[in-house]
N, C-alpha and C. Protein backbone atom coordinates (compact mmCIF):
# COMPACT_ATOMS: atom_id res chain seq x y z
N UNK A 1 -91.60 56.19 109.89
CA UNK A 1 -92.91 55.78 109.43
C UNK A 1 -93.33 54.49 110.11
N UNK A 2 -92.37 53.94 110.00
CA UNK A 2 -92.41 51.84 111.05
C UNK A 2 -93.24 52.50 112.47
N UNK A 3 -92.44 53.87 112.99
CA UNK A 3 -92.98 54.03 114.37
C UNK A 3 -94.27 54.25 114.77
N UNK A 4 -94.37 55.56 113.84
CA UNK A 4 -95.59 55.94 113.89
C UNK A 4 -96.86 55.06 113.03
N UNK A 5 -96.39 54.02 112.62
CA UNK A 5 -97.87 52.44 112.24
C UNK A 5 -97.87 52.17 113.71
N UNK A 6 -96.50 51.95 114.52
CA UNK A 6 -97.38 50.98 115.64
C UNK A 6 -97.62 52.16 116.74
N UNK A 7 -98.08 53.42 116.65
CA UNK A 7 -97.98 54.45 117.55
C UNK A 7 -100.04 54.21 117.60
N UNK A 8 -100.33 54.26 118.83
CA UNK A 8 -101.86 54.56 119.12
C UNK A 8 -102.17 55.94 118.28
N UNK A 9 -103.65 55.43 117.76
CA UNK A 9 -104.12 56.80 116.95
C UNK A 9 -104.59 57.95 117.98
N UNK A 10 -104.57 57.82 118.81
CA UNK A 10 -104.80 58.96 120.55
C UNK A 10 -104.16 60.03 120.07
N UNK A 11 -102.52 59.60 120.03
CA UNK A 11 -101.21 60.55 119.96
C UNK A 11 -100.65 60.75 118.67
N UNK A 12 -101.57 60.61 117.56
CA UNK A 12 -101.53 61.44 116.45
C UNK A 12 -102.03 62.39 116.02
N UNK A 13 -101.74 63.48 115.40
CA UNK A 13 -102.44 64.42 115.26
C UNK A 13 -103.53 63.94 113.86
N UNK A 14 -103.66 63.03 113.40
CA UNK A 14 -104.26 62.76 112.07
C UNK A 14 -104.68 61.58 111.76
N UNK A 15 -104.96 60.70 110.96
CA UNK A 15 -105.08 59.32 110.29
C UNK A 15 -103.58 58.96 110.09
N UNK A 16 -103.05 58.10 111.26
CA UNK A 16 -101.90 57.44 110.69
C UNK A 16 -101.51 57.08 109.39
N UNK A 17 -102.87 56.47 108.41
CA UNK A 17 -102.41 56.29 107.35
C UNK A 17 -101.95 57.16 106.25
N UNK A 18 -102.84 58.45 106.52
CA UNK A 18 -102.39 59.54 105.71
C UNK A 18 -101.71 60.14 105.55
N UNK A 19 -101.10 60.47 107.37
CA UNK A 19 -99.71 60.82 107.75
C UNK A 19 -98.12 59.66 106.99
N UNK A 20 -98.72 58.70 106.99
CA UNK A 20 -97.55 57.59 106.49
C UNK A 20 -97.49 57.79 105.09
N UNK A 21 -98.54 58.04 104.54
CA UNK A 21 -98.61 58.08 103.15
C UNK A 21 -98.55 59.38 102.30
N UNK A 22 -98.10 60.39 102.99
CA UNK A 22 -97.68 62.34 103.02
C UNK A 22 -95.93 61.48 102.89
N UNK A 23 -95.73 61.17 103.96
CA UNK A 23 -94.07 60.57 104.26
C UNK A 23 -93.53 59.86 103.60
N UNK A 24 -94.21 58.60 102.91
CA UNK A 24 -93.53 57.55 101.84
C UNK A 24 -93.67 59.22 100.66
N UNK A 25 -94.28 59.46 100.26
CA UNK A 25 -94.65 60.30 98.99
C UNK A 25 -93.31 61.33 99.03
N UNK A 26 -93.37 61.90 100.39
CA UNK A 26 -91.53 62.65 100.24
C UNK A 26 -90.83 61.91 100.32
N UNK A 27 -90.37 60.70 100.43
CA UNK A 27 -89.24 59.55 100.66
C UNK A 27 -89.32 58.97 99.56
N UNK A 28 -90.38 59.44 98.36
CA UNK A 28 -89.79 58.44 97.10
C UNK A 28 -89.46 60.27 96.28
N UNK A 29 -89.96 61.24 96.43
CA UNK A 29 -89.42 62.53 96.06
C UNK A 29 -88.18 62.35 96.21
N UNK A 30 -87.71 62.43 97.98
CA UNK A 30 -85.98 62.74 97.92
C UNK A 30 -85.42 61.33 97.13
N UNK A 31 -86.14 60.15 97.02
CA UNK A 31 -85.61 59.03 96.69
C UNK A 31 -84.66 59.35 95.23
N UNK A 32 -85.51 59.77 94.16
CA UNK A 32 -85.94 60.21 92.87
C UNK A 32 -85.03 61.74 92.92
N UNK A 33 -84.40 62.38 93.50
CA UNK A 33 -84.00 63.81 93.89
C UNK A 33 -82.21 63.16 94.04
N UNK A 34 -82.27 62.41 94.74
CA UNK A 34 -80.90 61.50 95.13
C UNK A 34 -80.46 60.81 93.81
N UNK A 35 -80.99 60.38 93.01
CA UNK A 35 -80.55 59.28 92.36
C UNK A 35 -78.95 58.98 91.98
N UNK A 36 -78.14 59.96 91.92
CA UNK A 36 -76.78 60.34 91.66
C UNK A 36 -76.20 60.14 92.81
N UNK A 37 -77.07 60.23 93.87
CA UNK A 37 -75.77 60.52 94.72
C UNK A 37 -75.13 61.82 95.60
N UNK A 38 -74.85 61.72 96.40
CA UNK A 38 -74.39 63.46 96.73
C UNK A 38 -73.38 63.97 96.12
N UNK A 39 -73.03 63.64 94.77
CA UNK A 39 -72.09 64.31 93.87
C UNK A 39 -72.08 65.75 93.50
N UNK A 40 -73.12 65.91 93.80
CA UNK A 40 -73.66 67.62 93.23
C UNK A 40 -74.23 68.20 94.18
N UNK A 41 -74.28 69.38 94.44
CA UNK A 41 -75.26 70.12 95.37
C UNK A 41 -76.76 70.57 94.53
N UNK A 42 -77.79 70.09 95.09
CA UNK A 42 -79.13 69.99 95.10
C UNK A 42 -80.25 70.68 95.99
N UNK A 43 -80.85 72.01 95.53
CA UNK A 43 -81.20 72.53 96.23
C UNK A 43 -82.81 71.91 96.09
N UNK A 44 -83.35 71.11 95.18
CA UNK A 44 -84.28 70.52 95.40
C UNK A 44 -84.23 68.92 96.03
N UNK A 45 -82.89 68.39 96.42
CA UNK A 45 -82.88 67.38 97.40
C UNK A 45 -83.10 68.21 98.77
N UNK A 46 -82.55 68.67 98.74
CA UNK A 46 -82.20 69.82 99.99
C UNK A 46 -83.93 69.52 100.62
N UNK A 47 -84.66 70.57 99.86
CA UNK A 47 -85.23 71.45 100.09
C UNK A 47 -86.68 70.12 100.63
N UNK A 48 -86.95 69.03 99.81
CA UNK A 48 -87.69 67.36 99.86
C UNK A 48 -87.15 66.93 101.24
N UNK A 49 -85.64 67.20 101.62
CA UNK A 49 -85.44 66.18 103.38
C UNK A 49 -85.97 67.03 104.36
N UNK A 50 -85.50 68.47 104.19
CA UNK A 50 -85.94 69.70 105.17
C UNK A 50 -87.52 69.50 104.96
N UNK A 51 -87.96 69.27 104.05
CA UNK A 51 -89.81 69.21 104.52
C UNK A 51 -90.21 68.04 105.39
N UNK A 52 -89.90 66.42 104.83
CA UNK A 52 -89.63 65.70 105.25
C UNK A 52 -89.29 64.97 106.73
N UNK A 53 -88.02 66.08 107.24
CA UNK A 53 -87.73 66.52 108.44
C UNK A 53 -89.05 67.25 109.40
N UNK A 54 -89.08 67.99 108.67
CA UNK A 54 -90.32 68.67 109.29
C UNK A 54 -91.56 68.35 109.49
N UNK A 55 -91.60 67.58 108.52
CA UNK A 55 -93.13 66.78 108.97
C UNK A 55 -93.22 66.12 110.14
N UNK A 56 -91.76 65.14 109.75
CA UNK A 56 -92.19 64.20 111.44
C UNK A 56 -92.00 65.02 112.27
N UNK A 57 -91.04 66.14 112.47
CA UNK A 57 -90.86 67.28 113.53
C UNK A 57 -92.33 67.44 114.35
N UNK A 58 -92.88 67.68 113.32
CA UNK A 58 -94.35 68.44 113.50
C UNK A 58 -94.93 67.49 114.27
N UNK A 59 -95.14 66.15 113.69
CA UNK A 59 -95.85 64.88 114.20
C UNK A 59 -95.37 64.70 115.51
N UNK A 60 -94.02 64.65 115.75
CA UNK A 60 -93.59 64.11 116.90
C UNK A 60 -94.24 64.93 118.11
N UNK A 61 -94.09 66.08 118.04
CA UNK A 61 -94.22 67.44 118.49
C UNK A 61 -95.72 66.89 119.02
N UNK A 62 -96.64 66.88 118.04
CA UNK A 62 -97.95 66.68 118.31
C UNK A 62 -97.76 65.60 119.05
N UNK A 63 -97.50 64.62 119.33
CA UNK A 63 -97.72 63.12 119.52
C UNK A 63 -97.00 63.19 121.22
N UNK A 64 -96.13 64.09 121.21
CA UNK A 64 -95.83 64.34 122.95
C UNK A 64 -96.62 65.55 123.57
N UNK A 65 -97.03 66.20 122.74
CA UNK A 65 -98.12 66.83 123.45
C UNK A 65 -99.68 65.99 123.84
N UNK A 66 -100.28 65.27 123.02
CA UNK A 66 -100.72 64.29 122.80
C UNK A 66 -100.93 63.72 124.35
N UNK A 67 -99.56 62.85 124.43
CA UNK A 67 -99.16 62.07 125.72
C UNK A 67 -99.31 63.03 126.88
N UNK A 68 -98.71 64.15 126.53
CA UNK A 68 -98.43 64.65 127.84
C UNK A 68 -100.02 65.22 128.46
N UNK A 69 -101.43 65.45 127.66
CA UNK A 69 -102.23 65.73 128.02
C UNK A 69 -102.85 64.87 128.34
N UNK A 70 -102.79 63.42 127.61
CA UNK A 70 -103.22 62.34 127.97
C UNK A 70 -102.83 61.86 129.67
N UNK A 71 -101.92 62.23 129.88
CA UNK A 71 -101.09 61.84 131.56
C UNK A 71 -101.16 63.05 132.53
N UNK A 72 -101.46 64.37 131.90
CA UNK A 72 -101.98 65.00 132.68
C UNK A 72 -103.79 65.32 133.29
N UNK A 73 -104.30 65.06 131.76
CA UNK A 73 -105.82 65.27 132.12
C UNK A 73 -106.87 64.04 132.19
N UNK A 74 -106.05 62.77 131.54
CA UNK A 74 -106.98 61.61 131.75
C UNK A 74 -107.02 61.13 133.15
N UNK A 75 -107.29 61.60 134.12
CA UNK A 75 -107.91 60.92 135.16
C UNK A 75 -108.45 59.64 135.37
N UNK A 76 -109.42 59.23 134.56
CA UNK A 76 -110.05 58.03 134.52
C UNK A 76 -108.95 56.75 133.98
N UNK A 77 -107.59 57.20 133.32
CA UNK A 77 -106.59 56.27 133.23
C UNK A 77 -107.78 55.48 131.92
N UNK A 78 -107.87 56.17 130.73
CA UNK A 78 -108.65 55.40 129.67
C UNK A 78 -107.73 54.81 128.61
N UNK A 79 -106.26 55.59 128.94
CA UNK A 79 -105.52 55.01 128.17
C UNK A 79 -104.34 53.89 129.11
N UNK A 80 -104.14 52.76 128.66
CA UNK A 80 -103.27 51.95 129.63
C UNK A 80 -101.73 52.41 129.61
N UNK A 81 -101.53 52.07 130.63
CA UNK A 81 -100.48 52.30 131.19
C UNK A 81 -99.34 51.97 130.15
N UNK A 82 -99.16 50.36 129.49
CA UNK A 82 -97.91 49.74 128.58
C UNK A 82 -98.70 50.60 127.29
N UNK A 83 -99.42 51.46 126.95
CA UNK A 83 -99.60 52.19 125.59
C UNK A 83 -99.12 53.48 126.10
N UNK A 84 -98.94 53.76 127.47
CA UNK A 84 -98.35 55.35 127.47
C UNK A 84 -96.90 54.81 127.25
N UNK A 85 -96.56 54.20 127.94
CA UNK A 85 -94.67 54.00 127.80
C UNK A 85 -94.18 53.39 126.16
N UNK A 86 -95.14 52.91 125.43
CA UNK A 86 -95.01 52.20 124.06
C UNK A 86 -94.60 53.41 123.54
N UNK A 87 -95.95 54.53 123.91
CA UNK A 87 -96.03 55.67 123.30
C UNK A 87 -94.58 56.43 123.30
N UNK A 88 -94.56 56.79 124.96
CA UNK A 88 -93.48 57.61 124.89
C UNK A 88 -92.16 56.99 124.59
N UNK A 89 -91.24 55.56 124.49
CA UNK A 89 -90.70 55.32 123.86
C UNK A 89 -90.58 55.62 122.45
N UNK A 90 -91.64 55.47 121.59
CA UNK A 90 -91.76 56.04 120.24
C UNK A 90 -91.00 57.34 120.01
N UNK A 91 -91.89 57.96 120.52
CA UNK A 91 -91.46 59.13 120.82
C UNK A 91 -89.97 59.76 120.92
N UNK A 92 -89.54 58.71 122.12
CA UNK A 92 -88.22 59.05 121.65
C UNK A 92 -87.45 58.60 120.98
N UNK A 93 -87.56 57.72 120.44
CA UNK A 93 -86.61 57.00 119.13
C UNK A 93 -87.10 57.94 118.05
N UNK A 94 -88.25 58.57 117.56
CA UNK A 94 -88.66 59.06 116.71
C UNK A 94 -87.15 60.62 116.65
N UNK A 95 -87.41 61.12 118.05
CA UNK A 95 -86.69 62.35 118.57
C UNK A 95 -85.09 61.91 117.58
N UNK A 96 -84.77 60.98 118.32
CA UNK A 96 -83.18 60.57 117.88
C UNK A 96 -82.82 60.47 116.88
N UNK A 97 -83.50 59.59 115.56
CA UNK A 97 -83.60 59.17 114.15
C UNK A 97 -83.40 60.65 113.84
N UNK A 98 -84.82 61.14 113.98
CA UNK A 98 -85.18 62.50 113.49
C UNK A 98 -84.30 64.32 113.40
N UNK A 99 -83.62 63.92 115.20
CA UNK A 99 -82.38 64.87 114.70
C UNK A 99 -81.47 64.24 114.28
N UNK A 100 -80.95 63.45 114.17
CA UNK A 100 -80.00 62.59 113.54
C UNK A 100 -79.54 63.18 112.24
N UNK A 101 -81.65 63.01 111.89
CA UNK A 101 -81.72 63.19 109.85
C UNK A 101 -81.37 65.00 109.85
N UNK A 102 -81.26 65.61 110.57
CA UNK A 102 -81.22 67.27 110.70
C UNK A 102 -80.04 67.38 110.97
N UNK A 103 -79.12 66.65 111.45
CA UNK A 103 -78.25 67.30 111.64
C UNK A 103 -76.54 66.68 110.63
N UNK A 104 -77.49 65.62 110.00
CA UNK A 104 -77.00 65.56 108.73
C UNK A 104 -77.19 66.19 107.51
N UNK A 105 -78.40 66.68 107.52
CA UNK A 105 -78.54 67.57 106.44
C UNK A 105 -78.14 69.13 106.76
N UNK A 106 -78.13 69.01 107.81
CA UNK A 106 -77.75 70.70 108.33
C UNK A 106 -76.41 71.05 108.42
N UNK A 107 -75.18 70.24 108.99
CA UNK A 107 -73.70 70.32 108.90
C UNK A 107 -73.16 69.95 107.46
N UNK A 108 -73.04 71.72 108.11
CA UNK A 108 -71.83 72.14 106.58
C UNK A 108 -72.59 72.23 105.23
N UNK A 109 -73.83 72.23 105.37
CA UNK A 109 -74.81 72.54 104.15
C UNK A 109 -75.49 71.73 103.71
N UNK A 110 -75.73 70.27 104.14
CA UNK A 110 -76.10 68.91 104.14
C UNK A 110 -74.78 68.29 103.44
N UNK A 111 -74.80 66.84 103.27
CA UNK A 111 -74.31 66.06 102.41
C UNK A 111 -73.64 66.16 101.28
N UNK A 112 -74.40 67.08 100.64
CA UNK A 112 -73.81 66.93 98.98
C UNK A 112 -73.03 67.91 98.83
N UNK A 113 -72.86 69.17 99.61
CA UNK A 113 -72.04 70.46 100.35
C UNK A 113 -71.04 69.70 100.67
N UNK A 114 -71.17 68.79 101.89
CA UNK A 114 -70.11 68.45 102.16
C UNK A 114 -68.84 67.46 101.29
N UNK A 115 -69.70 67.02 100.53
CA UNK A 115 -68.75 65.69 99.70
C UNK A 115 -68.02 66.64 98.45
N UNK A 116 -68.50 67.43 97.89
CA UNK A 116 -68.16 68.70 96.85
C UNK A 116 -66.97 69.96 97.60
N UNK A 117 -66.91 69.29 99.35
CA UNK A 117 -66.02 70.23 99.65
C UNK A 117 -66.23 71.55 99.82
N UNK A 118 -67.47 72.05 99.77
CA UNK A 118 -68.09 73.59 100.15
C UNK A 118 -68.17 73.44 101.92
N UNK A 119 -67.72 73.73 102.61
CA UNK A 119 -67.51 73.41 103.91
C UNK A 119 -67.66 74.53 104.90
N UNK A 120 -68.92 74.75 105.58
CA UNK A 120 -69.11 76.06 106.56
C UNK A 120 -69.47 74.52 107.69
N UNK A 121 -69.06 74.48 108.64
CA UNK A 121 -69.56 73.17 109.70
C UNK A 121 -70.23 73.82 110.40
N UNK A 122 -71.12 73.04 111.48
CA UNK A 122 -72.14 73.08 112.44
C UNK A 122 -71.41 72.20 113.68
N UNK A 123 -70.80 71.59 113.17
CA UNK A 123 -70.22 70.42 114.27
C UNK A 123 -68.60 70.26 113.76
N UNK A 124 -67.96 70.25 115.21
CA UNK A 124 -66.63 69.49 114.69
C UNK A 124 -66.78 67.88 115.62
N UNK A 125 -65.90 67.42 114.75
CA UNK A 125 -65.89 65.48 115.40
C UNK A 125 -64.65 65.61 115.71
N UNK A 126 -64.12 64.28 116.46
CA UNK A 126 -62.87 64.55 117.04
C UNK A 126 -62.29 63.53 115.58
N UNK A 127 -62.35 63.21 114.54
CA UNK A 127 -61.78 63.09 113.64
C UNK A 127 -61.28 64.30 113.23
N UNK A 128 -62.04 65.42 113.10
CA UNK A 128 -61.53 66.46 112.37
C UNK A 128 -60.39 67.01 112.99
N UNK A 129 -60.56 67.10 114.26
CA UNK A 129 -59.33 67.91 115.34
C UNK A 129 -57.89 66.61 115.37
N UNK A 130 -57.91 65.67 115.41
CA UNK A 130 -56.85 64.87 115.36
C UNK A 130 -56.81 64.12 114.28
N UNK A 131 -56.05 64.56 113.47
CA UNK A 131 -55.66 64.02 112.06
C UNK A 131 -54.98 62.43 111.83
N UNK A 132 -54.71 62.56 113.55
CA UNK A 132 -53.91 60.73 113.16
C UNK A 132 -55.22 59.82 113.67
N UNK A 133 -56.16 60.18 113.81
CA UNK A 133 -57.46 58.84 113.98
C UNK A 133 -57.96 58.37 112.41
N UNK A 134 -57.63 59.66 111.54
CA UNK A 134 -58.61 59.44 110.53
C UNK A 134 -57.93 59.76 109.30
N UNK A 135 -58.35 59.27 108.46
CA UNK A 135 -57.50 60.26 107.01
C UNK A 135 -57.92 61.48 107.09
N UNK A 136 -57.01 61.58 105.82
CA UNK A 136 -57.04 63.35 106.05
C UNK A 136 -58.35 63.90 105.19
N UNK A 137 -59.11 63.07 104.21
CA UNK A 137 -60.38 63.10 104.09
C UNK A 137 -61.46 62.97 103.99
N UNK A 138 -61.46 62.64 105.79
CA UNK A 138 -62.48 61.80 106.61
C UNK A 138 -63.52 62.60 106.40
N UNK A 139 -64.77 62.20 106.04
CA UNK A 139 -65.92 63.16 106.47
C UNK A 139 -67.01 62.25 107.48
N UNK A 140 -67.90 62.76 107.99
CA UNK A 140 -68.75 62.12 109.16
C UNK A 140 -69.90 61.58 107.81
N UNK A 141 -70.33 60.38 108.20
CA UNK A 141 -71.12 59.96 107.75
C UNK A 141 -72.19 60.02 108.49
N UNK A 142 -73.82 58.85 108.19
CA UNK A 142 -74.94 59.28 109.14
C UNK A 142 -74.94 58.40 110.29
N UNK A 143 -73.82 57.29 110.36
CA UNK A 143 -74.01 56.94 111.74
C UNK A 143 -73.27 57.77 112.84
N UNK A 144 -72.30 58.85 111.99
CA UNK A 144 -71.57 59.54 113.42
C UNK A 144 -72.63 60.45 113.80
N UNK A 145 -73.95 60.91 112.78
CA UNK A 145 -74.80 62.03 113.24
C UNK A 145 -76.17 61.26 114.14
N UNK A 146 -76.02 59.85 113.73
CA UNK A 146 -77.10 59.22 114.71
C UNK A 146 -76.07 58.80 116.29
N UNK A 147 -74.91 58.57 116.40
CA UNK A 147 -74.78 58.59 117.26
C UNK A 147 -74.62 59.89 118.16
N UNK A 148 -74.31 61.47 117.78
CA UNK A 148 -74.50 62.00 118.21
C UNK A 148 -75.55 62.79 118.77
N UNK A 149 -76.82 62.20 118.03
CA UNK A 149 -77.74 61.96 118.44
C UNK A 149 -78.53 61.58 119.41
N UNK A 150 -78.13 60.43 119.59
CA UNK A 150 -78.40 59.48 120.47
C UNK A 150 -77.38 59.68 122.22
N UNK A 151 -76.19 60.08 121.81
CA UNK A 151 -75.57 60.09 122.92
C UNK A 151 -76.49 61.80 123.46
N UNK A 152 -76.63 62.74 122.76
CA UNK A 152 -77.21 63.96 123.27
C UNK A 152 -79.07 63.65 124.02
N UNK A 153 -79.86 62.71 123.67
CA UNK A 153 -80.98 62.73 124.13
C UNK A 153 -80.33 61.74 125.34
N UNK A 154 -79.46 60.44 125.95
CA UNK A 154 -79.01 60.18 126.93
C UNK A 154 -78.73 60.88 127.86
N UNK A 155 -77.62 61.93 127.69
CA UNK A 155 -77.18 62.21 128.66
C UNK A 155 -77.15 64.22 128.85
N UNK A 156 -77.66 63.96 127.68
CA UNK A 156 -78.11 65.41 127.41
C UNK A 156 -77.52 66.45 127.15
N UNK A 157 -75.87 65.84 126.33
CA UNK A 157 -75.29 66.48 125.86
C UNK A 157 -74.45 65.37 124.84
N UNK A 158 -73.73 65.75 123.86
CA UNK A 158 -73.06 64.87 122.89
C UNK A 158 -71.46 64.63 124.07
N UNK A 159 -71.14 63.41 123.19
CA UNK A 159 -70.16 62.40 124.02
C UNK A 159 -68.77 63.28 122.99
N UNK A 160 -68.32 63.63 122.56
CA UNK A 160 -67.28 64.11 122.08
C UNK A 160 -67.66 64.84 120.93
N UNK A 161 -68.33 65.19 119.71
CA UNK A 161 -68.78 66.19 118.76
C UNK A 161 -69.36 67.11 119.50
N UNK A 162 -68.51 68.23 119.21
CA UNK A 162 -68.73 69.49 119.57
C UNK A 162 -69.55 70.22 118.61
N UNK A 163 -70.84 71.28 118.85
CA UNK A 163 -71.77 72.21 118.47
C UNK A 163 -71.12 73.42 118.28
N UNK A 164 -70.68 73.91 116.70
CA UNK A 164 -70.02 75.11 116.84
C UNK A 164 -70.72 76.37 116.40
N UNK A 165 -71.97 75.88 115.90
CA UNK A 165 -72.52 77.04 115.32
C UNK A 165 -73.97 77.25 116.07
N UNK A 166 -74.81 78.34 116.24
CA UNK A 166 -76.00 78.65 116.97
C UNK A 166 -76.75 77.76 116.96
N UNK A 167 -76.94 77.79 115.36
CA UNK A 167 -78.25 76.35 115.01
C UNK A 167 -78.10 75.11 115.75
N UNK A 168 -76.97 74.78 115.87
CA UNK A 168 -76.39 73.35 116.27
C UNK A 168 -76.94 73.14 117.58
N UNK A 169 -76.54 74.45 118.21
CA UNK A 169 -76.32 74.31 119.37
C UNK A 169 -78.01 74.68 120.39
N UNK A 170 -78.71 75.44 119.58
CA UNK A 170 -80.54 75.40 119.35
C UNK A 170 -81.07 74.13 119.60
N UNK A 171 -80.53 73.54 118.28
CA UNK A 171 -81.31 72.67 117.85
C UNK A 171 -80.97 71.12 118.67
N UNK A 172 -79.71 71.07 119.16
CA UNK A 172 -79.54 70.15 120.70
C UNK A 172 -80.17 70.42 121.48
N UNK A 173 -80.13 71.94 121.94
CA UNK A 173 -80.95 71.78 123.08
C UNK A 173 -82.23 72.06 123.18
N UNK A 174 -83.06 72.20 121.95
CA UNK A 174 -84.73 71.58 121.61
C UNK A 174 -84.59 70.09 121.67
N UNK A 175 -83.75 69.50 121.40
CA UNK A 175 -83.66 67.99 121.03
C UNK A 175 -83.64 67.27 122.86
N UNK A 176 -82.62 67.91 123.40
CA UNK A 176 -82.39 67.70 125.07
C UNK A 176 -83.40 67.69 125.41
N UNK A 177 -84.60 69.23 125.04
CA UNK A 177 -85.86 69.10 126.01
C UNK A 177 -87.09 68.14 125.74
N UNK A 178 -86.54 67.90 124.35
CA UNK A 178 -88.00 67.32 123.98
C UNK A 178 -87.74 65.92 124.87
N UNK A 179 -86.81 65.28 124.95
CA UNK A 179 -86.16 64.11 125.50
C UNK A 179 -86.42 63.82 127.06
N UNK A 180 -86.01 65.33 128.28
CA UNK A 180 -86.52 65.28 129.42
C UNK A 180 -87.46 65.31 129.25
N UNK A 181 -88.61 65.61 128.76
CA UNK A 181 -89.98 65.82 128.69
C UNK A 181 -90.53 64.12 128.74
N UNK A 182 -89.93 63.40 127.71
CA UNK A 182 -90.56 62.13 126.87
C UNK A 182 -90.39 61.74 128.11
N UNK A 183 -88.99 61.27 128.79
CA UNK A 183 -88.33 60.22 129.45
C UNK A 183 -88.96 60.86 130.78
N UNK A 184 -88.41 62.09 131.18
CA UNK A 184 -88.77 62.37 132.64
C UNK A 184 -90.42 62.29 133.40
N UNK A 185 -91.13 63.14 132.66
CA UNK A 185 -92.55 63.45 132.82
C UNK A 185 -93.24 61.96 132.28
N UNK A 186 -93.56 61.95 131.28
CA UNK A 186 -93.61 60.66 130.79
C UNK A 186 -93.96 59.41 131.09
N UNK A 187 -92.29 58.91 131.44
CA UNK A 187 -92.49 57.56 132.14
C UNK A 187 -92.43 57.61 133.69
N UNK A 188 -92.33 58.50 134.13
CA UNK A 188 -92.54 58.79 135.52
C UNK A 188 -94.07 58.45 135.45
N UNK A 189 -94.86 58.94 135.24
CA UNK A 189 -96.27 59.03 134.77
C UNK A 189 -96.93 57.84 134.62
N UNK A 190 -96.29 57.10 133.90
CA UNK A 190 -96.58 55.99 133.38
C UNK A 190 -96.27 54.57 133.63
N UNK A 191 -95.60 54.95 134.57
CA UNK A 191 -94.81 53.63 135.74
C UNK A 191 -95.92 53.98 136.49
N UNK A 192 -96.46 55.35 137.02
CA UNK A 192 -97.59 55.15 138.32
C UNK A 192 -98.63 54.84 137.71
N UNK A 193 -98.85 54.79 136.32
CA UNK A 193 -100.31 53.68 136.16
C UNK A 193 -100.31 52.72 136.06
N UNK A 194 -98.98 52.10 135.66
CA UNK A 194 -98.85 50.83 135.76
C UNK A 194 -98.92 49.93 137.50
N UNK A 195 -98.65 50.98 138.31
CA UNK A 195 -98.77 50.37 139.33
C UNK A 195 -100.69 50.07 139.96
């Protein structure tokens, strides 16, 4: 929500404010949905992050299409150059956070699946495969899913968590493209208006 306040209204699909204020309104839902804790499995927490998720999905989605028509069809260069790269930076931090939040809620059934011990995975970590790094009941928290995150829009694949199931492995590599798209097309683009 921080991103998309300082994102140009160009590369929104809507009134930033309304869009921010759709997003706080599910973020005090799951807030209020959470209150316990992931002690229990919750198919109406569940069901508040997966929309949630999807909204900014949607937004982001719009907001690089947005750019990318903006850098393909503005000719006249009406938008500056340090607001396309602001932009497409956004963009991709938005990307990273955003699968981050998916692929914590998605491995092994989200969170509250996992802490209750109902266990179908999407991902193995190399905690899980070598038992002497970690206790024996280690579970991944959300910085191992933001860093795998983050290491997959870098280099365009994850640095050691392995993708074991379809979705996982989908939904990286929507995450990969949306990423060459931001970074490659993008700021390529946007370095030559700056010049």
């Amino acid at each position: 929500m921080i991103l998309q306040y300082f994102t140009n209204d160009s590369f929104l699909p809507y009134d930033k404010y309304v869009i921010i204020l759709f997003e706080a309104i599910a973020l005090f839902g799951l807030a209020i949905a959470t209150t316990d804790g992931y002690h229990r499995v919750s198919r109406i927490r569940r069901t508040i992050a997966l929309s949630l998720i999807f909204l900014v999905a949607v937004i982001n989605i719009f907001s690089l299409i947005f750019l990318v028509q903006a850098l393909l069809f503005d000719s006249h260069h009406t938008v500056a150059g340090h607001d396309l790269l602001f932009n497409a930076m956004t963009i991709y931090i938005t990307n990273i956070f955003m699968f981050a939040l998916l692929y914590w809620e998605i491995d092994g059934g989200g969170p509250d699946h996992r802490v209750v011990s109902e266990r179908r995975r999407d991902f193995v970590f190399p905690q899980q495969l070598h038992k002497s790094i970690a206790p024996s009941n280690w579970l991944p928290g959300f910085t191992d899913y933001l860093y795998l995150s983050a290491t997959n829009v870098t280099n365009f694949a994850s640095a050691d968590t392995v993708p074991i199931s379809h979705r996982a492995k989908l939904l990286m590599m929507i995450q990969a493209l949306v990423s060459v798209i931001a970074v490659v097309l993008v700021a390529a683009r946007a370095i030559g208006v700056l010049q």
